[in-house]
PDB file of N, CA and C in Angstrom:
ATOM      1  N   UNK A   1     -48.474 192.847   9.742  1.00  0.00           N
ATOM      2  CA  UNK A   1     -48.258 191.701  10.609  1.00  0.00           C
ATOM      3  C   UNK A   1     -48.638 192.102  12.028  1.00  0.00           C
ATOM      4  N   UNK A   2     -48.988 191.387  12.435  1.00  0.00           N
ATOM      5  CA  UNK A   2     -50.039 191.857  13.857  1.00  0.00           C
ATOM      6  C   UNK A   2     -48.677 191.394  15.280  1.00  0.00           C
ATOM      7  N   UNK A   3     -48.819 191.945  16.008  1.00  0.00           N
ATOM      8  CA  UNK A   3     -47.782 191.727  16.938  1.00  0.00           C
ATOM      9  C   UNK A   3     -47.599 190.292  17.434  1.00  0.00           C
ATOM     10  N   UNK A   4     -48.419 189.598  17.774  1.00  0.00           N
ATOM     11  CA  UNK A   4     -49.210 188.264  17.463  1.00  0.00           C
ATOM     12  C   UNK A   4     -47.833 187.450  16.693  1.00  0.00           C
ATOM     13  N   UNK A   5     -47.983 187.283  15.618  1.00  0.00           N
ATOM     14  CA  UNK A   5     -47.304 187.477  14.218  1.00  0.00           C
ATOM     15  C   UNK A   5     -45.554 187.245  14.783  1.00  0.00           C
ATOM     16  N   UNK A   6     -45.268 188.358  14.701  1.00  0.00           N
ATOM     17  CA  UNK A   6     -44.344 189.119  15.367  1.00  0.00           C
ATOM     18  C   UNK A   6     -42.998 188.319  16.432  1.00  0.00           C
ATOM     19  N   UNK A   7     -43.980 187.973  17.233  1.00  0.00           N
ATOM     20  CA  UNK A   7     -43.406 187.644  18.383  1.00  0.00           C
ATOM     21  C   UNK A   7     -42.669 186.056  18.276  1.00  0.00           C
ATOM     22  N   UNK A   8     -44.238 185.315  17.476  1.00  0.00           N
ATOM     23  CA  UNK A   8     -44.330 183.918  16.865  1.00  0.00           C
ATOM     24  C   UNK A   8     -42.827 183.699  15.783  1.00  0.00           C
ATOM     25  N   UNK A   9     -42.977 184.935  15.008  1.00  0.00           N
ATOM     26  CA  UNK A   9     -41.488 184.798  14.167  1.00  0.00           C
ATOM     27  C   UNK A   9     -40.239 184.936  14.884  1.00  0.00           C
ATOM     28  N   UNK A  10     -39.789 185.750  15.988  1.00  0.00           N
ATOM     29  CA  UNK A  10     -39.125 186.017  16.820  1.00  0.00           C
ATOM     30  C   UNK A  10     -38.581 184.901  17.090  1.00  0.00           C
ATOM     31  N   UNK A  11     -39.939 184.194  18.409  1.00  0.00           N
ATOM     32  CA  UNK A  11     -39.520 182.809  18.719  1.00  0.00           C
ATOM     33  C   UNK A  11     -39.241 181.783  18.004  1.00  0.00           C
ATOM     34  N   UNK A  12     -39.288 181.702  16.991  1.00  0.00           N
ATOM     35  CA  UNK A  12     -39.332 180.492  15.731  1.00  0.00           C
ATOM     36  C   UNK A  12     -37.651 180.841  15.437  1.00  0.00           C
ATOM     37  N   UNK A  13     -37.361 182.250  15.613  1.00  0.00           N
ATOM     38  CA  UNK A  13     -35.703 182.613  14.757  1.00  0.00           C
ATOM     39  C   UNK A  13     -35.103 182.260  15.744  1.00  0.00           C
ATOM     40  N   UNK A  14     -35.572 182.857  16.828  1.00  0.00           N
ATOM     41  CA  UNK A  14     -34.387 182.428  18.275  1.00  0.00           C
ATOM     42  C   UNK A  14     -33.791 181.003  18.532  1.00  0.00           C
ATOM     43  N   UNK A  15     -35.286 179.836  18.560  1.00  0.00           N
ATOM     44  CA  UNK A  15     -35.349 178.703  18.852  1.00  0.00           C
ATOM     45  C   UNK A  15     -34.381 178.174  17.276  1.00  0.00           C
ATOM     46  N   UNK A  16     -34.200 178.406  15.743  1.00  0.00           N
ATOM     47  CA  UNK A  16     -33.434 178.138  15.121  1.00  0.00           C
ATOM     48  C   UNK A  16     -31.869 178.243  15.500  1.00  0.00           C
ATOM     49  N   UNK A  17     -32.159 179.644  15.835  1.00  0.00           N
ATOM     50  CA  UNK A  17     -30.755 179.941  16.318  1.00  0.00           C
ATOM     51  C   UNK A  17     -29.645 179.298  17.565  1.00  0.00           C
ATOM     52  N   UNK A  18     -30.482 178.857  18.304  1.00  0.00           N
ATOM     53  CA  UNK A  18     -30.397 177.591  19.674  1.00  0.00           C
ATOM     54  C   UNK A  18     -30.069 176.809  18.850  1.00  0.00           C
ATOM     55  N   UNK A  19     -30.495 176.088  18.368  1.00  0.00           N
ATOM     56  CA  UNK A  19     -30.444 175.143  17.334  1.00  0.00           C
ATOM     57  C   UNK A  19     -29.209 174.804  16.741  1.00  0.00           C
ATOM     58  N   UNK A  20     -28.713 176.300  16.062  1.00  0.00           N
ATOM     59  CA  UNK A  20     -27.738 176.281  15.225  1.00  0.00           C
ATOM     60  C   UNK A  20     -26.597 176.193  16.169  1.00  0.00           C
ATOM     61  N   UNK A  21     -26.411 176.772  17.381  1.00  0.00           N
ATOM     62  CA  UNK A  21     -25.514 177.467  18.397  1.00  0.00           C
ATOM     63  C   UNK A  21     -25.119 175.903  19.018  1.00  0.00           C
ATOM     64  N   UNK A  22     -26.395 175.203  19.372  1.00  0.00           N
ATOM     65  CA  UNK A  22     -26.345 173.396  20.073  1.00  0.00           C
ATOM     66  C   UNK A  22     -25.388 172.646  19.050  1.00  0.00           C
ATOM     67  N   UNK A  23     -25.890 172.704  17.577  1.00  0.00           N
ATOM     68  CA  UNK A  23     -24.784 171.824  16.819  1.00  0.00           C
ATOM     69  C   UNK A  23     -23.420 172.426  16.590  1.00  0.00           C
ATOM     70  N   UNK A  24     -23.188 173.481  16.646  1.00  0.00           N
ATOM     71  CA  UNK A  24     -21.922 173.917  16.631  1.00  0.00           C
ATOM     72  C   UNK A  24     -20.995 173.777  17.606  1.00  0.00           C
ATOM     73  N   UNK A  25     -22.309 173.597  19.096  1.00  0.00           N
ATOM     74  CA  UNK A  25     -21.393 172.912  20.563  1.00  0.00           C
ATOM     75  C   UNK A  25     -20.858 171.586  20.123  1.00  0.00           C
ATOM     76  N   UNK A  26     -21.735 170.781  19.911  1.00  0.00           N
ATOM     77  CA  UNK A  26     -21.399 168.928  19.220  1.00  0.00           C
ATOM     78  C   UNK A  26     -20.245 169.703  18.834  1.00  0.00           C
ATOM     79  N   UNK A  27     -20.364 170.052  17.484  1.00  0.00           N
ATOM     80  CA  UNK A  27     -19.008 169.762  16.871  1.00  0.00           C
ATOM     81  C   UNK A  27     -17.561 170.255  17.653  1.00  0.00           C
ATOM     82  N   UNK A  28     -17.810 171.168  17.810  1.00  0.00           N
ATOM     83  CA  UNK A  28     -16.381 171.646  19.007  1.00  0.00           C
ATOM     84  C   UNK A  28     -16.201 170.886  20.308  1.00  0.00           C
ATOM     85  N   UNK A  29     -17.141 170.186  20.848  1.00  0.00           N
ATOM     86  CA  UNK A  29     -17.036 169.387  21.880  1.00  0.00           C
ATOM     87  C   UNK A  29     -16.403 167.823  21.064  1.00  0.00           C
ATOM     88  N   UNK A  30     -16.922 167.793  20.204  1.00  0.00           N
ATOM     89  CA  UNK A  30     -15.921 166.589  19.387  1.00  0.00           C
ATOM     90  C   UNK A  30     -15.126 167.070  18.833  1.00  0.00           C
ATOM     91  N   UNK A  31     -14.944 168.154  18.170  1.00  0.00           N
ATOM     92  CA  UNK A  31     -13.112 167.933  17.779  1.00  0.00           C
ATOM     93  C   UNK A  31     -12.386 168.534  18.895  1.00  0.00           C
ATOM     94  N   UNK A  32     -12.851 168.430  20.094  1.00  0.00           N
ATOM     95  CA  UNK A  32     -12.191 168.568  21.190  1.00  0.00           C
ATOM     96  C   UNK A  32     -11.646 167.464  21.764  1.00  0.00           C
ATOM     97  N   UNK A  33     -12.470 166.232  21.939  1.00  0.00           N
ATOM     98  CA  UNK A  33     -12.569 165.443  22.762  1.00  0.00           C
ATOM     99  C   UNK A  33     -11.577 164.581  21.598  1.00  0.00           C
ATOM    100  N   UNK A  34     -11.719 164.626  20.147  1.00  0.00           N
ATOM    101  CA  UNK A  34     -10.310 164.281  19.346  1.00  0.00           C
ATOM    102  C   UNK A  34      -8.826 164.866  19.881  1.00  0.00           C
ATOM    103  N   UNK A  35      -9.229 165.886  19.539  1.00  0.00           N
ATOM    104  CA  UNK A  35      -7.872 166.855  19.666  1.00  0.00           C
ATOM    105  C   UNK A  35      -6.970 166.202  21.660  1.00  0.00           C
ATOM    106  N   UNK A  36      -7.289 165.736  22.052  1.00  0.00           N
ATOM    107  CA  UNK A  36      -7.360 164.989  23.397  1.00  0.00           C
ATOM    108  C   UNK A  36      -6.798 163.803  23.827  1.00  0.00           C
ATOM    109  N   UNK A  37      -7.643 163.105  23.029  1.00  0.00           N
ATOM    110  CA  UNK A  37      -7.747 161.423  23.018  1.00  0.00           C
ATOM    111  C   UNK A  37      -6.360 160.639  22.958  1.00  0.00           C
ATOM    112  N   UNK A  38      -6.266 159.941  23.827  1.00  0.00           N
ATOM    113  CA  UNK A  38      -5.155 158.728  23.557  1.00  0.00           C
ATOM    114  C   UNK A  38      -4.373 158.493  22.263  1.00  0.00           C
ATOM    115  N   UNK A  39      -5.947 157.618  21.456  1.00  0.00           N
ATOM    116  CA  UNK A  39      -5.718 157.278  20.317  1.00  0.00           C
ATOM    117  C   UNK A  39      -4.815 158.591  19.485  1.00  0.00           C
ATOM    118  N   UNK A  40      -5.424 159.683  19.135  1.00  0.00           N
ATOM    119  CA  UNK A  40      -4.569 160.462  18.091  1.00  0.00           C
ATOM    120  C   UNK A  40      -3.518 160.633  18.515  1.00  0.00           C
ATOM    121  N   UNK A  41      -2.984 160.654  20.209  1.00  0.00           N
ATOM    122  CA  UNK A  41      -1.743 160.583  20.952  1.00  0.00           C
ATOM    123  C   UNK A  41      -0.789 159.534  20.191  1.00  0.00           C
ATOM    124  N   UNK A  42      -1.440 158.614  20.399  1.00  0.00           N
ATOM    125  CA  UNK A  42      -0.269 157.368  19.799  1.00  0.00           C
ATOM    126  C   UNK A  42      -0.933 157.191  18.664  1.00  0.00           C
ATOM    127  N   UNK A  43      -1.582 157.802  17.477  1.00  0.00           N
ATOM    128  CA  UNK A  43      -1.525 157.583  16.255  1.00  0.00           C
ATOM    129  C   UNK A  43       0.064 158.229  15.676  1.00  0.00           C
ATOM    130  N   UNK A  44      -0.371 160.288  16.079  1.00  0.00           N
ATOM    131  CA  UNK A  44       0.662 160.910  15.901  1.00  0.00           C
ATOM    132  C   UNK A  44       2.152 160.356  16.656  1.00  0.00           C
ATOM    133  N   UNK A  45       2.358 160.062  17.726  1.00  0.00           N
ATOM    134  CA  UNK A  45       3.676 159.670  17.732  1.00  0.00           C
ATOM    135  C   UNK A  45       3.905 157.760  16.835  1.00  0.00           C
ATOM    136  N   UNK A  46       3.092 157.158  16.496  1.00  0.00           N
ATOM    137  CA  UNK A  46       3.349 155.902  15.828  1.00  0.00           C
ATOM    138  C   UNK A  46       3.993 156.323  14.086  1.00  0.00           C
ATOM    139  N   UNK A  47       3.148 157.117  13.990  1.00  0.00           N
ATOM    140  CA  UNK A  47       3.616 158.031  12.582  1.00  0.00           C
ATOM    141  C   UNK A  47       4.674 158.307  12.457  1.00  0.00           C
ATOM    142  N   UNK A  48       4.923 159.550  13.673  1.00  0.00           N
ATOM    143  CA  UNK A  48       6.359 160.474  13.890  1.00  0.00           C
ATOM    144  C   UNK A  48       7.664 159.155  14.093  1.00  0.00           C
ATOM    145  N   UNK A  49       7.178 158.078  14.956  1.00  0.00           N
ATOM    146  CA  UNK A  49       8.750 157.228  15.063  1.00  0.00           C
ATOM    147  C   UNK A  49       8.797 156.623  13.673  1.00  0.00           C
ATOM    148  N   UNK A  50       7.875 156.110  13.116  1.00  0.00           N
ATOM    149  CA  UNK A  50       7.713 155.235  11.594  1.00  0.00           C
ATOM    150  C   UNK A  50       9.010 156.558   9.872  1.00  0.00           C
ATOM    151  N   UNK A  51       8.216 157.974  10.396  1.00  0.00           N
ATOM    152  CA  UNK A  51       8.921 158.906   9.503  1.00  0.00           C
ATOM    153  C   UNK A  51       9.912 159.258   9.545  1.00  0.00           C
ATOM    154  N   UNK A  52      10.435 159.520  11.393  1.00  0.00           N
ATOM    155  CA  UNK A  52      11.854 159.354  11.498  1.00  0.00           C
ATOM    156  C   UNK A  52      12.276 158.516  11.153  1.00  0.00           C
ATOM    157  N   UNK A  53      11.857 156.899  11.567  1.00  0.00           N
ATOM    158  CA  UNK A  53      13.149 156.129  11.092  1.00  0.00           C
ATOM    159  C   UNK A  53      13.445 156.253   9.562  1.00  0.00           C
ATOM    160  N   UNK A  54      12.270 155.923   8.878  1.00  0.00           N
ATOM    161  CA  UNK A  54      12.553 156.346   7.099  1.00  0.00           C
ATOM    162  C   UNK A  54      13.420 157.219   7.507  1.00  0.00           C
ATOM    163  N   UNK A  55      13.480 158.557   7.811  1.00  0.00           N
ATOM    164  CA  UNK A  55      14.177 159.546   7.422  1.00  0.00           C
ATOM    165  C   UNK A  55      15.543 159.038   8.511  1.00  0.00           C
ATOM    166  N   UNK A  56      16.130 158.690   8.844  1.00  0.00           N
ATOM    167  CA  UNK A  56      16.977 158.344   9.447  1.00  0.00           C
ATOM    168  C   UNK A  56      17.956 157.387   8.910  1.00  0.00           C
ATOM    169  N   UNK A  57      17.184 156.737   8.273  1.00  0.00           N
ATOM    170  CA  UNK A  57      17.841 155.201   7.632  1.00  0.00           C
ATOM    171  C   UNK A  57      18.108 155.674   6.528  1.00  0.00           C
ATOM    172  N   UNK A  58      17.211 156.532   5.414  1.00  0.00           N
ATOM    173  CA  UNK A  58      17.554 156.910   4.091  1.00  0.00           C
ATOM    174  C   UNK A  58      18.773 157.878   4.185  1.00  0.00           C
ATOM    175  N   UNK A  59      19.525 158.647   5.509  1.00  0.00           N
ATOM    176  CA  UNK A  59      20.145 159.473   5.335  1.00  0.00           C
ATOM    177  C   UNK A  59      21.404 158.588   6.427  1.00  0.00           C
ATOM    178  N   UNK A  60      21.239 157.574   6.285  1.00  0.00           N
ATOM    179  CA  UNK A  60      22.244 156.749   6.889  1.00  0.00           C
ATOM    180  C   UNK A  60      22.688 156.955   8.274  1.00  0.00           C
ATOM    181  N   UNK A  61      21.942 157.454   9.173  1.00  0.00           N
ATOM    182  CA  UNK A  61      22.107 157.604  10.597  1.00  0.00           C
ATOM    183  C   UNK A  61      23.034 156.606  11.155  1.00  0.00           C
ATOM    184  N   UNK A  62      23.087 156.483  12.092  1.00  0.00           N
ATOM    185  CA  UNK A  62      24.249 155.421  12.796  1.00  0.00           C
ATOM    186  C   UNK A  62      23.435 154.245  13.595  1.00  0.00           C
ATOM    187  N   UNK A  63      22.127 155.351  14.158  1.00  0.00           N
ATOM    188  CA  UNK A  63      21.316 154.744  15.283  1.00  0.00           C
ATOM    189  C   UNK A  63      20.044 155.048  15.074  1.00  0.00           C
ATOM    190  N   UNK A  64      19.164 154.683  13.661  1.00  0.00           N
ATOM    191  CA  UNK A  64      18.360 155.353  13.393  1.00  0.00           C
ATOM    192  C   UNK A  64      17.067 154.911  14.216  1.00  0.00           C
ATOM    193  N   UNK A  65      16.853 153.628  14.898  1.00  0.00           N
ATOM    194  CA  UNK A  65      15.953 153.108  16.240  1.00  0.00           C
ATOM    195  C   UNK A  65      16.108 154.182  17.092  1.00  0.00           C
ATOM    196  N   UNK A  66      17.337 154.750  17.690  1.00  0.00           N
ATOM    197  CA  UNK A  66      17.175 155.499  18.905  1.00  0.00           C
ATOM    198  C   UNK A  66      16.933 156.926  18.873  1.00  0.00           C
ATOM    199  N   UNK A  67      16.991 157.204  17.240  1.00  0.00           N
ATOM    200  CA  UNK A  67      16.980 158.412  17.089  1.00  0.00           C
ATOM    201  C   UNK A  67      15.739 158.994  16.594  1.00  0.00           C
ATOM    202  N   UNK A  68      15.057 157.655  16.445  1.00  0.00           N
ATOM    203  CA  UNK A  68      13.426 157.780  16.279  1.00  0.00           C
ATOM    204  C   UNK A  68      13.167 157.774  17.441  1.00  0.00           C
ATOM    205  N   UNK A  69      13.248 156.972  18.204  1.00  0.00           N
ATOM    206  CA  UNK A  69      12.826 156.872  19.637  1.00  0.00           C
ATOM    207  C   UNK A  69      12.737 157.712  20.680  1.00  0.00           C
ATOM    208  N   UNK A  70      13.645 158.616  20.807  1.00  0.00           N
ATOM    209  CA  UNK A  70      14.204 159.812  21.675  1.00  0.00           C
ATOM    210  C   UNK A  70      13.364 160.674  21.101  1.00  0.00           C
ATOM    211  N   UNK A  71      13.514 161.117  19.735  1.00  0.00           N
ATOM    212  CA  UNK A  71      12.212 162.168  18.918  1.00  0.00           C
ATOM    213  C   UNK A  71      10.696 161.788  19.655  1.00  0.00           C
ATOM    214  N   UNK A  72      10.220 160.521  19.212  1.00  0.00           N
ATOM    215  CA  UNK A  72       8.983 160.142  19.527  1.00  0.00           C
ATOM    216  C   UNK A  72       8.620 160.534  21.016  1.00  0.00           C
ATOM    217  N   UNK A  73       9.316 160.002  22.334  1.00  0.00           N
ATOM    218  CA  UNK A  73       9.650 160.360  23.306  1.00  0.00           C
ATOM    219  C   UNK A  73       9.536 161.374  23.953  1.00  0.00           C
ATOM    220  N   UNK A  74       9.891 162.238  22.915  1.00  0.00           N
ATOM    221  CA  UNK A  74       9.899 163.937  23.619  1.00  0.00           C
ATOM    222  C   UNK A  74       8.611 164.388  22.998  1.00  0.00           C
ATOM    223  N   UNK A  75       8.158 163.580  21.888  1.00  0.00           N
ATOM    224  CA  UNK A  75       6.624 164.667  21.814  1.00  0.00           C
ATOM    225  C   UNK A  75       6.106 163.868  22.510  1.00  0.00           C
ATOM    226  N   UNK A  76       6.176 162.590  23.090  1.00  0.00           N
ATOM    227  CA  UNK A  76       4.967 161.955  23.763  1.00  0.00           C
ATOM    228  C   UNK A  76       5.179 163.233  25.531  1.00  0.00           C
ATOM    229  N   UNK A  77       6.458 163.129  26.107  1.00  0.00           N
ATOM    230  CA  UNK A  77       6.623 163.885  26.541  1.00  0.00           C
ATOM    231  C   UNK A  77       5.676 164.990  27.288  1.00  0.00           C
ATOM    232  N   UNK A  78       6.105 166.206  25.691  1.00  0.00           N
ATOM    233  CA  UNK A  78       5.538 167.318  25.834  1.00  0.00           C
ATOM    234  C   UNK A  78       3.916 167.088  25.755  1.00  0.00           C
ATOM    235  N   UNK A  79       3.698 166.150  24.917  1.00  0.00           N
ATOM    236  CA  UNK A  79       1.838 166.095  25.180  1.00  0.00           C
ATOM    237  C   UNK A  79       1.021 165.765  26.479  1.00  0.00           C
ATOM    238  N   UNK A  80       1.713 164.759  27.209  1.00  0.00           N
ATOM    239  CA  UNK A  80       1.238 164.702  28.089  1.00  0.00           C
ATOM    240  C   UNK A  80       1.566 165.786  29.525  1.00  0.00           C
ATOM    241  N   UNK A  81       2.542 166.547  29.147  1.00  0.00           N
ATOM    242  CA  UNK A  81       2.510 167.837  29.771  1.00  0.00           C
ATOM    243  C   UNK A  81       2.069 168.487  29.851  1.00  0.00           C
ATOM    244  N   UNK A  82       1.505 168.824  28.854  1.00  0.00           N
ATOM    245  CA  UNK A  82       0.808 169.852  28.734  1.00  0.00           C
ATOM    246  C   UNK A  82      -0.610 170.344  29.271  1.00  0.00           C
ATOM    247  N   UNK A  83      -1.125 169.516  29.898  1.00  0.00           N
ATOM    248  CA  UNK A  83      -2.704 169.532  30.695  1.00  0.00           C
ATOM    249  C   UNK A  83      -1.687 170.218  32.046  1.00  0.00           C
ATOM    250  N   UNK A  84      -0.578 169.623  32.213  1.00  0.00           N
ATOM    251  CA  UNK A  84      -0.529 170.324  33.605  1.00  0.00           C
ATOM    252  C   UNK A  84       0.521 171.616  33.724  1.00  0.00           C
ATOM    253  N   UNK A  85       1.285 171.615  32.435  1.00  0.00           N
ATOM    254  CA  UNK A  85       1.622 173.335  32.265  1.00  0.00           C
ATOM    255  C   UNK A  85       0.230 174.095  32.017  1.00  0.00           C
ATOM    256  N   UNK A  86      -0.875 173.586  31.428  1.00  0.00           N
ATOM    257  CA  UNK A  86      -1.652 174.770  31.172  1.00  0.00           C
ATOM    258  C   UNK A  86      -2.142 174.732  32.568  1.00  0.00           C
ATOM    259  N   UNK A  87      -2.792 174.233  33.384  1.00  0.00           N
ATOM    260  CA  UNK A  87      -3.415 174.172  34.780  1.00  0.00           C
ATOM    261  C   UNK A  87      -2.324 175.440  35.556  1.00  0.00           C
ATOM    262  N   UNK A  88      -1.037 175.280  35.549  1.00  0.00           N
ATOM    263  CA  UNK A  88      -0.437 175.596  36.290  1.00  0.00           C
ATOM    264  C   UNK A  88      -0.302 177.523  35.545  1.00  0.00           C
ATOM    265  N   UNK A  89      -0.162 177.428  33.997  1.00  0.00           N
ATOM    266  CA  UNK A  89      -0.232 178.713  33.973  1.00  0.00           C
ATOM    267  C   UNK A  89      -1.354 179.327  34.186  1.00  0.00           C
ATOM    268  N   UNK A  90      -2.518 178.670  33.953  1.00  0.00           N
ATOM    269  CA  UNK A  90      -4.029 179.296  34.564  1.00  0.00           C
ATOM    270  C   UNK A  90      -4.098 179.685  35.676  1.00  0.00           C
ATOM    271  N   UNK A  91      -3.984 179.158  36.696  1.00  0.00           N
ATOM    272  CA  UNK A  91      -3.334 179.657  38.024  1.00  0.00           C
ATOM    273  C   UNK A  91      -2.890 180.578  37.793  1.00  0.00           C
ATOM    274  N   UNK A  92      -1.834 180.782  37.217  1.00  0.00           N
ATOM    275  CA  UNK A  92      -0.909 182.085  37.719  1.00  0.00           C
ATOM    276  C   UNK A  92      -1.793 183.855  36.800  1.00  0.00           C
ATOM    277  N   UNK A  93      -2.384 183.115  35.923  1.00  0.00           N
ATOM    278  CA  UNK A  93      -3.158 184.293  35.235  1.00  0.00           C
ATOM    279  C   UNK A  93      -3.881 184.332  36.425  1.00  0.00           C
ATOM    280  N   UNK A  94      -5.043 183.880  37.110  1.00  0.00           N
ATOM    281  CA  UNK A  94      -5.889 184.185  37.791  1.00  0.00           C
ATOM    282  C   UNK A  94      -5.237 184.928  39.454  1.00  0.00           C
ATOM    283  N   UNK A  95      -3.833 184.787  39.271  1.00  0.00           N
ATOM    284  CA  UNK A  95      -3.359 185.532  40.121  1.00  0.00           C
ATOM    285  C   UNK A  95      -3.353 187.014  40.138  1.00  0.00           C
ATOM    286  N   UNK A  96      -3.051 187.280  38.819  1.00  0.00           N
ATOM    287  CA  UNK A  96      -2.560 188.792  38.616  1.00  0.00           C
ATOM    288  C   UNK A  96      -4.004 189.486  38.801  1.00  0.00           C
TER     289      UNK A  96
END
């Protein structure tokens, strides 16, 4: 194979490899931009109050509305916290 040759295969593997490296960005940039989103926000807590109450009502709770509610609440809560605990611990790493 003549160096010619060579080089031509090189660039042909590299430029695949770009290739491969670009769609693997897509996909992590979308199940990012899922992992994120509103929607799965209030899918997962529409779920979580719907399972508590089942599970609340089947085990005869007293207040099984509020006791879904307060649950739901605190993960909606913590999710939307969480962009600004991580900001804030990033900071403090870039301190040390």
């Amino acid at each position: 194979m003549s160096a010619q040759n060579q080089i031509e295969v090189t660039l042909a593997q590299l430029q695949e490899d770009i290739e491969k490296i670009k769609a693997r960005n897509r996909r992590v940039e979308a199940d990012k931009a899922w992992e994120t989103s509103l929607s799965r926000t209030v899918f997962i807590a529409t779920s979580t109050f719907i399972l508590l109450y089942i599970f609340f009502r089947l085990n005869r709770s007293e207040q099984p509305f509020l006791n879904s509610f307060v649950s739901t609440v605190t993960y909606l809560l913590s999710t939307f916290s969480y962009g600004v605990l991580k900001r804030w611990w990033l900071k403090r790493q870039g301190e040390h």
